[in-house]
Protein backbone atom coordinates (compact mmCIF):
# COMPACT_ATOMS: atom_id res chain seq x y z
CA UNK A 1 28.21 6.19 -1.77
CA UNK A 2 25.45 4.43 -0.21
CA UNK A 3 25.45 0.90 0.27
CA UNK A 4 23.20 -2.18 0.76
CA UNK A 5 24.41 -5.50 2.40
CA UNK A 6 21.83 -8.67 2.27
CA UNK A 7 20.87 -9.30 6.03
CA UNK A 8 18.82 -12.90 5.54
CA UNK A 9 16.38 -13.97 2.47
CA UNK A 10 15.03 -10.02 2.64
CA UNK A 11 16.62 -8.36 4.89
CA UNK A 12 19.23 -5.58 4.58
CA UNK A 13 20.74 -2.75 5.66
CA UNK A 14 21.52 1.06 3.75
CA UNK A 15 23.93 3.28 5.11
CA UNK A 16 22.39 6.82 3.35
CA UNK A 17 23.07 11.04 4.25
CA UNK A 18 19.47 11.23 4.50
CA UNK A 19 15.86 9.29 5.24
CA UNK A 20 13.38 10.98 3.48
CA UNK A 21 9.45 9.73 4.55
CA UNK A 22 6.55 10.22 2.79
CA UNK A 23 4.28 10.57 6.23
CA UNK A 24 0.87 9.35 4.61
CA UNK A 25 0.68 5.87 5.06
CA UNK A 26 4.26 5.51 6.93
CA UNK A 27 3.72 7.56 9.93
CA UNK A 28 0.06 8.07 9.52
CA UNK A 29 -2.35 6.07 9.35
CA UNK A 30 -4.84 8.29 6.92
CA UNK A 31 -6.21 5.27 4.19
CA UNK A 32 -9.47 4.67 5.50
CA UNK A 33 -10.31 8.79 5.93
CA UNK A 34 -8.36 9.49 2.50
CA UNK A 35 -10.59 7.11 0.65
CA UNK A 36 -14.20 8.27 2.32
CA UNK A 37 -12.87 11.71 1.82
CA UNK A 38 -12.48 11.61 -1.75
CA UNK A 39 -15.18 9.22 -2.53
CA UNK A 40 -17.47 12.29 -0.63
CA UNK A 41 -16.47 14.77 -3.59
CA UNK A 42 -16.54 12.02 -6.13
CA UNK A 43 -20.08 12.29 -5.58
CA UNK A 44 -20.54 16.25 -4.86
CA UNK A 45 -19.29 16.92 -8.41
CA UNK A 46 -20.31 13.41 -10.52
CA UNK A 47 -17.25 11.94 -10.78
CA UNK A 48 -15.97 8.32 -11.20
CA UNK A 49 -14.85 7.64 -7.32
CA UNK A 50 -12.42 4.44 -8.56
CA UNK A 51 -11.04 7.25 -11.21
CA UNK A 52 -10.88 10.06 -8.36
CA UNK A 53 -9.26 7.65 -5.96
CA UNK A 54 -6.62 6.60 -8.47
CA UNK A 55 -5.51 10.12 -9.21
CA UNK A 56 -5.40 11.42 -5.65
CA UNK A 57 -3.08 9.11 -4.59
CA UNK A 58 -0.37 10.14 -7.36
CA UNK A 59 -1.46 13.72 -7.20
CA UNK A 60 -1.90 16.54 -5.47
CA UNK A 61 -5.26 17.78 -4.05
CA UNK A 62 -5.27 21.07 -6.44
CA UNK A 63 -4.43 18.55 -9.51
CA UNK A 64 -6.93 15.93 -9.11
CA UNK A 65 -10.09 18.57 -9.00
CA UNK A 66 -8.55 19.99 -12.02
CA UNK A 67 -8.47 16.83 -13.57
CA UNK A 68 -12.02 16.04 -12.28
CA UNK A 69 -13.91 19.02 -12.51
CA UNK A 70 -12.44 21.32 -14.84
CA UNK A 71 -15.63 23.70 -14.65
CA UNK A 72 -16.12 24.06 -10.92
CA UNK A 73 -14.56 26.24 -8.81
CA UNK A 74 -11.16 25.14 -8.25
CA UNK A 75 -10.64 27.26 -4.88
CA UNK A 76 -13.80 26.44 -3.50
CA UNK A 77 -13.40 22.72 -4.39
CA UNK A 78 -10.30 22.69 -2.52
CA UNK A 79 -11.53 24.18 0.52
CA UNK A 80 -14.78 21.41 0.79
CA UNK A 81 -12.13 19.06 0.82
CA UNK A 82 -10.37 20.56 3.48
CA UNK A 83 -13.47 20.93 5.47
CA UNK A 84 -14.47 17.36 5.09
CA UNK A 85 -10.75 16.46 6.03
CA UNK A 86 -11.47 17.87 9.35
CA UNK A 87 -14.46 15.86 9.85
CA UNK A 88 -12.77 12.71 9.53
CA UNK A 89 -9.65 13.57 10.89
CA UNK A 90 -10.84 11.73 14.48
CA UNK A 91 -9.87 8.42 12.48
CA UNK A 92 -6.18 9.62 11.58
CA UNK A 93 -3.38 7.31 14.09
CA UNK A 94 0.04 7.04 14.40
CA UNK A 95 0.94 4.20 12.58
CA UNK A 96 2.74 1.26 15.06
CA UNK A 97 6.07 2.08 14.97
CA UNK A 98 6.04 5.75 13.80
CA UNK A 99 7.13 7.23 17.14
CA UNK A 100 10.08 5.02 18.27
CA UNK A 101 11.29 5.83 14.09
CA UNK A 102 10.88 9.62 14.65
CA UNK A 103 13.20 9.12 18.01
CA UNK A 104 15.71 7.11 16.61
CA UNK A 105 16.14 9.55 13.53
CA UNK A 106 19.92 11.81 13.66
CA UNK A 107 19.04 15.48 13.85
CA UNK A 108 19.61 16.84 10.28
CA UNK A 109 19.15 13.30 8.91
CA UNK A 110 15.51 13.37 7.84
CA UNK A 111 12.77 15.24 5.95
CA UNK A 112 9.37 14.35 4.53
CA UNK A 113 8.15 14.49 1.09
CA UNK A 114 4.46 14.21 -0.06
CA UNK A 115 1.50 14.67 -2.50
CA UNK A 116 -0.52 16.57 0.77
CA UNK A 117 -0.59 20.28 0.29
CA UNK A 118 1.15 21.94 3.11
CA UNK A 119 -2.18 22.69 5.13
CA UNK A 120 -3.31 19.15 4.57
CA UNK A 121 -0.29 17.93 5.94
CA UNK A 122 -0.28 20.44 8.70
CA UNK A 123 -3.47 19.01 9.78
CA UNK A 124 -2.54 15.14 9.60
CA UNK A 125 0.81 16.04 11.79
CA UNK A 126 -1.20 17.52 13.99
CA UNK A 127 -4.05 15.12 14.99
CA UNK A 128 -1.27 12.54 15.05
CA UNK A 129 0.89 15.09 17.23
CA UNK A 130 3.72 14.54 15.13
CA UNK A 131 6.30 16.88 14.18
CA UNK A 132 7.87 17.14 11.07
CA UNK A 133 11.91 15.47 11.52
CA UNK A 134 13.42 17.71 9.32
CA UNK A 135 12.91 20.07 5.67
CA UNK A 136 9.26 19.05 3.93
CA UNK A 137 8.32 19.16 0.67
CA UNK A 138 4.54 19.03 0.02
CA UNK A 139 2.45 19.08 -3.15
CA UNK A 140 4.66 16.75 -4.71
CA UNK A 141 2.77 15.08 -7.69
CA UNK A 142 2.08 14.92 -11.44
CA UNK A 143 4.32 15.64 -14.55
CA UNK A 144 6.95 17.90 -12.27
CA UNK A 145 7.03 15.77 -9.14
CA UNK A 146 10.31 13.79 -10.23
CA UNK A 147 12.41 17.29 -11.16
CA UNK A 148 10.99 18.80 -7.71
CA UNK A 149 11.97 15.98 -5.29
CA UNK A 150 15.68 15.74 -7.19
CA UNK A 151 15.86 19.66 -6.38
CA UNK A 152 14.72 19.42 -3.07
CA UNK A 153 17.60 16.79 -2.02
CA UNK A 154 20.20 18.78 -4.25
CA UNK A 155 18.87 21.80 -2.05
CA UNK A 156 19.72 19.52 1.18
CA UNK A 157 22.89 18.67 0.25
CA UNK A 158 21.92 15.33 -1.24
CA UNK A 159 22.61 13.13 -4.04
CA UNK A 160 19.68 10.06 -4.52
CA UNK A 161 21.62 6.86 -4.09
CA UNK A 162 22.67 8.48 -0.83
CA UNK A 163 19.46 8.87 0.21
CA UNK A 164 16.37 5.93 1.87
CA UNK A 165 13.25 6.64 0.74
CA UNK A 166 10.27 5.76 2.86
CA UNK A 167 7.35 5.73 0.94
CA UNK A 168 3.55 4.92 1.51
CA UNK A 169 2.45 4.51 -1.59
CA UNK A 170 3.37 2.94 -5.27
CA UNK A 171 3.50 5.86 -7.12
CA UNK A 172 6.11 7.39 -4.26
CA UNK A 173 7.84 4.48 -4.45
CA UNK A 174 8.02 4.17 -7.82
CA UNK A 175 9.50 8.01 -8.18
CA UNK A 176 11.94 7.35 -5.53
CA UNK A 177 13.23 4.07 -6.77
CA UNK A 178 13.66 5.87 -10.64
CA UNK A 179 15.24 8.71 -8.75
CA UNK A 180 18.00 6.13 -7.68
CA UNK A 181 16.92 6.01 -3.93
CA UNK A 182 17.22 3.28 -1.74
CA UNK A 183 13.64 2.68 -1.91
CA UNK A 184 11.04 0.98 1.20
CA UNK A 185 7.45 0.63 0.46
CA UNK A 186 5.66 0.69 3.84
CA UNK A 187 2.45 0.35 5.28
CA UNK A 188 -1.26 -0.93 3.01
CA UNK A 189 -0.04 -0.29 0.04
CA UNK A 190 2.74 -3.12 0.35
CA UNK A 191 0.51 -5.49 1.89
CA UNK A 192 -0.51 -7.02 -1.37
CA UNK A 193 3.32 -8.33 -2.53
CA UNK A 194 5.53 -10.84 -1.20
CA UNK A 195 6.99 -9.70 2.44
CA UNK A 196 10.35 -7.72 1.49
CA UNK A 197 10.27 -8.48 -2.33
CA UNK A 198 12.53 -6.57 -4.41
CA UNK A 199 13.35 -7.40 -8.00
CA UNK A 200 15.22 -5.47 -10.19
CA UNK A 201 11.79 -5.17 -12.50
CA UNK A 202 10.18 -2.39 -9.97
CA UNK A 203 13.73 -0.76 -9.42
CA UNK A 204 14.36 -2.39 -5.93
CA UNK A 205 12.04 -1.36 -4.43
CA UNK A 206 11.33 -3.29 -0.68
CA UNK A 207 8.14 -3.95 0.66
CA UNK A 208 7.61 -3.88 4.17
CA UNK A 209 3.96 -4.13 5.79
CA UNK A 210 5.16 -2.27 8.71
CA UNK A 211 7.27 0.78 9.84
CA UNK A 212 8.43 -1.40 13.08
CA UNK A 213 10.18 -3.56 10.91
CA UNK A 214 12.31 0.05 9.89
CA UNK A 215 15.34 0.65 12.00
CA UNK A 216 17.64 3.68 12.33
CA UNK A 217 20.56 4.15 14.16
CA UNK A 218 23.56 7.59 13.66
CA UNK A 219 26.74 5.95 11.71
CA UNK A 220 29.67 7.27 11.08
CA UNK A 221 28.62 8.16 7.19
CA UNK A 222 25.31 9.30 8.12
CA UNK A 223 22.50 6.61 9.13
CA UNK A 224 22.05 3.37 8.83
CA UNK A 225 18.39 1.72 8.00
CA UNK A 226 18.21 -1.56 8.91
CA UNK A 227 15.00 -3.66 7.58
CA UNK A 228 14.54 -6.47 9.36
CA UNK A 229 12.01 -9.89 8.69
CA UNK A 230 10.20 -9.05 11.93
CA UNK A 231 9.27 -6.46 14.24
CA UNK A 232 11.15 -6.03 17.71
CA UNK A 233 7.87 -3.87 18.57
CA UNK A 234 5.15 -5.77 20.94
């Protein structure tokens, strides 16, 4: 079973089977071309951009032009995005941190889960020159996401509360942490709430405002994650 032990007033440390990492907004640093990407077809088919924006961070890139322009073309849609994705991919990094996580991960002891489409996230690893740690599951959003990400850890062998989930986002987080993860929310999207707060009101769920602060080390059981109060990265 996997277990948390307080380290300090936020601090603690999960030893899990698995880390699973949702790599937009943990390992990448995508926001800033995300939100001018989808604000650009907000506007190339009339939509609300605040309304577009809040959907295609919970959903899938297929899902949200369904949502958003049920009359247009859905392939076509699709494939402007991807185009426009390319044109701002220049902006993508490696978020601080992201490659001395990657190293320290045990072989067989990660995979990534995300609401990119597998192309999409082909191109982020790519510009980042990342490659994927372990199994991926992409596409993962709306009504279904919650049944598909408890298959894809059965399918690995995994049971949630054995597993740390790395997420970049709320609605990840949230779906990780109701899932019965050991939940992290990393990156922009923790930056508003209190450094490492975790109450039992939003399942758990820790939030970290960088991946440095993430540590990984091969235990006996698994892995441990360590979060610590401050980076060891300068």
């Amino acid at each position: 079973m996997g277990t948390a032990t307080p380290r300090g007033p936020f601090g603690r440390t999960w030893t899990v089977g698995l880390v699973v990492i949702d790599p937009v907004g943990v390992l990448l640093d995508a926001a800033a071309a995300e939100r001018a990407r989808w604000r650009w077809w907000a506007g190339r088919v009339g939509a609300d951009p605040d309304a577009v924006l809040a959907d295609a961070a919970a959903r899938p890139s297929a899902a949200v032009v369904a949502r958003h322009a049920p009359d247009a073309d859905p392939a076509a849609e699709v494939t402007a995005l991807a185009a426009r994705q390319e044109l701002l991919l220049r902006t993508v990094r490696r978020t601080r941190g992201a490659a001395s996580l990657l190293r320290a991960l045990p072989r067989g002891r990660a995979a990534l889960w995300t609401r990119a489409d597998e192309d999409e996230l082909a191109r982020l690893l790519r510009r980042a020159r990342i490659a994927a740690p372990g199994p991926t599951l992409t596409g993962l959003g709306g009504p279904d996401a919650a049944a598909r990400a408890a298959a894809f850890l059965a399918d690995l062998g995994q049971v949630p509360h054995r597993v740390a989930a790395l997420e970049g986002g709320p609605a990840g987080a949230a779906r990780s942490a109701a899932l019965g993860c050991r939940t992290a929310m990393i990156g922009r999207a923790a930056a508003g709430a209190a450094e490492g707060a975790a109450t039992a009101g939003d399942g758990g769920i820790v939030r970290l405002h960088d991946i440095a602060l993430v540590g990984v080390r091969p235990d006996a059981d698994g892995v441990t994650v360590s979060l610590r109060r401050e980076s060891r990265l300068r």
